[in-house]
Protein backbone atom coordinates (compact mmCIF):
# COMPACT_ATOMS: atom_id res chain seq x y z
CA UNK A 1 -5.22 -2.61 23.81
CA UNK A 2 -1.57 -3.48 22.83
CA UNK A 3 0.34 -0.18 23.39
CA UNK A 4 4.37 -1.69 22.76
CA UNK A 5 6.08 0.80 20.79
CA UNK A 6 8.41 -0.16 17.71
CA UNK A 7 11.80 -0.18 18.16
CA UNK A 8 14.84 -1.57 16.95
CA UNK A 9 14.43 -4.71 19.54
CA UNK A 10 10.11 -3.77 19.24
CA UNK A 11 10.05 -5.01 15.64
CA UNK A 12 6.88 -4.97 13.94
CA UNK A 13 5.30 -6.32 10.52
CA UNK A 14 2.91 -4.91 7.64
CA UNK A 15 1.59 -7.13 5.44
CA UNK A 16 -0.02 -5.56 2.62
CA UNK A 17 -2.30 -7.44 0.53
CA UNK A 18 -3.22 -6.22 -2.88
CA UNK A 19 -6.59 -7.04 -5.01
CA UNK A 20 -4.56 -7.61 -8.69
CA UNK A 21 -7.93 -9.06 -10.22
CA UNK A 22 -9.65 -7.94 -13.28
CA UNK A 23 -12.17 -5.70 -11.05
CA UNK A 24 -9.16 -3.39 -10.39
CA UNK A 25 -9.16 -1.96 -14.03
CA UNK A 26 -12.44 -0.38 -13.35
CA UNK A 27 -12.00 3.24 -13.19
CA UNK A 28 -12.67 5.78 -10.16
CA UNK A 29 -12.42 9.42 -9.21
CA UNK A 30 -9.50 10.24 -6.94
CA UNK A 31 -9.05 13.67 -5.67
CA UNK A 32 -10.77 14.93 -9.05
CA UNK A 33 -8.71 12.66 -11.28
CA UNK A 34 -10.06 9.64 -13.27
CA UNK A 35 -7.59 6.80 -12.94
CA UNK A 36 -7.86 2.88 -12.34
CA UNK A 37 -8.88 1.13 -9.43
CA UNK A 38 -5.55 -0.97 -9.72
CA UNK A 39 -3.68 2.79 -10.35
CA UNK A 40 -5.26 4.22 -7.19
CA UNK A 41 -4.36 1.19 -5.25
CA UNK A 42 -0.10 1.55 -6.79
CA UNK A 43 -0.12 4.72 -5.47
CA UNK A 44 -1.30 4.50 -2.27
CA UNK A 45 0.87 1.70 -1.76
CA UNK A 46 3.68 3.19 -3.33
CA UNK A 47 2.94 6.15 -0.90
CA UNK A 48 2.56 4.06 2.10
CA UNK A 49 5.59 2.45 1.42
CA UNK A 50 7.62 5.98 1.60
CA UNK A 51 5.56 7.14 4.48
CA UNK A 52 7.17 3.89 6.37
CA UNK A 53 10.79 4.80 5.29
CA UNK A 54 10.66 7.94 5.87
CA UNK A 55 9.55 7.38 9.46
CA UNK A 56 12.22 4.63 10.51
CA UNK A 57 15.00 7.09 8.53
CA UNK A 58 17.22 9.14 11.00
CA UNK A 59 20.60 10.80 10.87
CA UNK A 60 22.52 7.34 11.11
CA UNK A 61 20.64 6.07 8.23
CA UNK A 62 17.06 3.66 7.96
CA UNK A 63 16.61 1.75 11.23
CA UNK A 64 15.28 -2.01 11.09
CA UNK A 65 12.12 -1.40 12.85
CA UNK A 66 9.68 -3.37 11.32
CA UNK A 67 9.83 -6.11 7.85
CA UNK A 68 7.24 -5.34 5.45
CA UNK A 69 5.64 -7.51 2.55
CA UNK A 70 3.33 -6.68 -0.07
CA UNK A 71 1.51 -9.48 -1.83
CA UNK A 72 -1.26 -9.50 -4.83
CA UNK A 73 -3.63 -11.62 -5.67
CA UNK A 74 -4.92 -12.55 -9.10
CA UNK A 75 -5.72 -14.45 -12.24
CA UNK A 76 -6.35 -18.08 -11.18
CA UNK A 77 -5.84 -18.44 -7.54
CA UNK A 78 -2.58 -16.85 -7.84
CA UNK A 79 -0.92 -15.25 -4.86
CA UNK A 80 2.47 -13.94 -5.38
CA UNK A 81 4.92 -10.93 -3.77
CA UNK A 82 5.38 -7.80 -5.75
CA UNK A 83 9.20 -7.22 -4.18
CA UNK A 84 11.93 -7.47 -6.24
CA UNK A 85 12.89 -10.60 -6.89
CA UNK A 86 9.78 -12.16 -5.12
CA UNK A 87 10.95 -12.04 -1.73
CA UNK A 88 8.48 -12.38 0.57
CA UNK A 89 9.46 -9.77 3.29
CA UNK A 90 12.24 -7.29 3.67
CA UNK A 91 13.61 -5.13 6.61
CA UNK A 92 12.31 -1.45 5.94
CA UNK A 93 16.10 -0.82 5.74
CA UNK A 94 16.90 -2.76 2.63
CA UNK A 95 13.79 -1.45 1.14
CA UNK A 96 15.17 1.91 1.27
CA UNK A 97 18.83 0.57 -0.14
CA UNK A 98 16.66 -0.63 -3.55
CA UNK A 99 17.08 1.17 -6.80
CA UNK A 100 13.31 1.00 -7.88
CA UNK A 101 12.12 3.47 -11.12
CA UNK A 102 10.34 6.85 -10.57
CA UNK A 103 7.32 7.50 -11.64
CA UNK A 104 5.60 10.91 -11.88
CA UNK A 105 2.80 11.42 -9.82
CA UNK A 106 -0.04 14.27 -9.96
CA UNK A 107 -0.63 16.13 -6.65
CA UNK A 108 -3.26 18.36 -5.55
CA UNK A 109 -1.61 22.07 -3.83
CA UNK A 110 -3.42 24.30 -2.45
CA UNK A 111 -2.39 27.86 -3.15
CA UNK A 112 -2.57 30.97 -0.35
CA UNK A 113 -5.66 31.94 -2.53
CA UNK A 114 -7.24 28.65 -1.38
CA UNK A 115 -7.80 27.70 -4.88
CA UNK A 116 -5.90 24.65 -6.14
CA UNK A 117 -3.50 23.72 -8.59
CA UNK A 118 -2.07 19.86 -9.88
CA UNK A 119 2.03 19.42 -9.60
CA UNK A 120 3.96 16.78 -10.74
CA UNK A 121 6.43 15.55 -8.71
CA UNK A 122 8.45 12.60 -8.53
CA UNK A 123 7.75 9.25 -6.40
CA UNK A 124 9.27 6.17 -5.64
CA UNK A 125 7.03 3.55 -7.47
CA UNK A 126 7.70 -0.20 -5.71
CA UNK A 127 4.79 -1.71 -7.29
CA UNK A 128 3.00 -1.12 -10.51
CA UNK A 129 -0.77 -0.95 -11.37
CA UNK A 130 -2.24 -4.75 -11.66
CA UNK A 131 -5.30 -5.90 -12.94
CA UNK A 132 -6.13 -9.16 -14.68
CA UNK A 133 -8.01 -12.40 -13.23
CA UNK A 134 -10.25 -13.37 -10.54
CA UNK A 135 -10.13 -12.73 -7.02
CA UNK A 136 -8.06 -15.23 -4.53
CA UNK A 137 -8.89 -13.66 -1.33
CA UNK A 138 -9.24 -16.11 0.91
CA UNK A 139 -5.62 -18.07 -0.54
CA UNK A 140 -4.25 -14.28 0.06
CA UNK A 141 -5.23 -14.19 3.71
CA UNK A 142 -4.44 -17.73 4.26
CA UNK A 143 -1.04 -17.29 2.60
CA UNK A 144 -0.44 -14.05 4.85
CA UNK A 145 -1.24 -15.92 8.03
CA UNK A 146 1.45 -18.69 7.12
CA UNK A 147 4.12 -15.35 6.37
CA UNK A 148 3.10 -13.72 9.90
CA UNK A 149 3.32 -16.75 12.36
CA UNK A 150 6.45 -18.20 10.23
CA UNK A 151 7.57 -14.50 11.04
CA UNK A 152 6.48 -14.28 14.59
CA UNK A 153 8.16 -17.76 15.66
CA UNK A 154 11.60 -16.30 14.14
CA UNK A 155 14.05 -16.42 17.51
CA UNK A 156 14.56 -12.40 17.25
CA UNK A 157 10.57 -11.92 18.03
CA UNK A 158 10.57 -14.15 20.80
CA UNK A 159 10.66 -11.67 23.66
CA UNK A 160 7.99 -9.84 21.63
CA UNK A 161 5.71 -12.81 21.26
CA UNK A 162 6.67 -13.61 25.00
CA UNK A 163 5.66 -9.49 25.83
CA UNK A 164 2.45 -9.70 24.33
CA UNK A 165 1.08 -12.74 26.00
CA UNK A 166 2.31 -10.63 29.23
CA UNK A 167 0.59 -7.97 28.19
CA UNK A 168 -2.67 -9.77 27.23
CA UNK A 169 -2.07 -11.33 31.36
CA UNK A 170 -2.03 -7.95 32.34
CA UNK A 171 -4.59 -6.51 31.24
CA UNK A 172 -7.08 -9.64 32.05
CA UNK A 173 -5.99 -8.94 36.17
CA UNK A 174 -6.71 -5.13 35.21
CA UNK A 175 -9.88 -5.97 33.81
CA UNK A 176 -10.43 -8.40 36.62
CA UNK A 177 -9.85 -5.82 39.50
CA UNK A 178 -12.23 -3.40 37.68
CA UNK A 179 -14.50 -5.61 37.96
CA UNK A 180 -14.47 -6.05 41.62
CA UNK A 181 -14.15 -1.98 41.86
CA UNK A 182 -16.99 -1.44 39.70
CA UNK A 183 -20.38 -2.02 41.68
């Protein structure tokens, strides 16, 4: 198992791939709530998105430690980024620098009674419920392969690409030894 931690000189990808076909408008119960497929999938995303800001943020501000892209896929064998402007990956930094629109979102609380009540608070909303087309999941994937080797061969992860072929020696002399221990 890879165990590197992410750092600042450790960085790290997600690439999140998003099903924006016609299937998506099919609707679902979430957490007692009737909503889209396509609105489901915006806001976990949307949440995910957060969940990674919040964790690089700390007093001096967002820290580059990983790039992040988030891609659909839909209508005719189209695969396309939902970031602004169609870039295909940003630093989690200048994520956090965009001026996206709020959206309200419906959360479940659960009161000291243990019953539970719905609030509305406000979210972040990067990318908006999509769902129109067919279902391009293999150009998706194959696009996202290009994206992470044109992103691992970038000169800044070379000691990372170079740490995990290390690693990989490693552990095949661990595994090797164990076998030789192991009657």
């Amino acid at each position: 198992m890879y165990t590197q931690s992410i750092t600042r000189s450790h960085r790290t990808a997600f690439v999140l791939l998003i099903d924006g076909s016609g299937s998506m408008a099919e609707e679902i119960d979430v957490h007692g709530r009737r909503m889209t497929k396509a609105e489901a999938v915006a806001s976990i995303t949307n949440g995910l998105l957060f969940e990674l800001i919040e964790r690089a943020r700390r007093n001096d501000g967002v820290r580059d430690y990983y790039d992040i892209a988030v891609w659909s896929y839909s209508g005719n064998d189209e695969v396309y980024s939902l970031l602004p402007d169609g870039v295909e990956m940003i630093s989690v930094a200048k994520l956090a620098a965009l001026q996206v629109p709020m959206r309200r979102e419906v959360i479940e609380c659960r009161m000291p009674d243990g019953s539970t009540a719905l609030r509305e608070i406000p979210a972040p909303a990067w990318v908006a419920p999509e769902a129109a087309g067919q279902t391009p999941m293999y150009q998706a994937l194959d696009q996202a392969a290009e994206l992470l080797d044109a992103w691992c061969r970038r000169p800044e992860h070379e000691l990372q690409r170079l740490g995990r072929t290390a690693d990989r020696h490693a552990q095949h002399r661990f595994h090797q030894r164990q076998d030789r221990i192991t009657p």
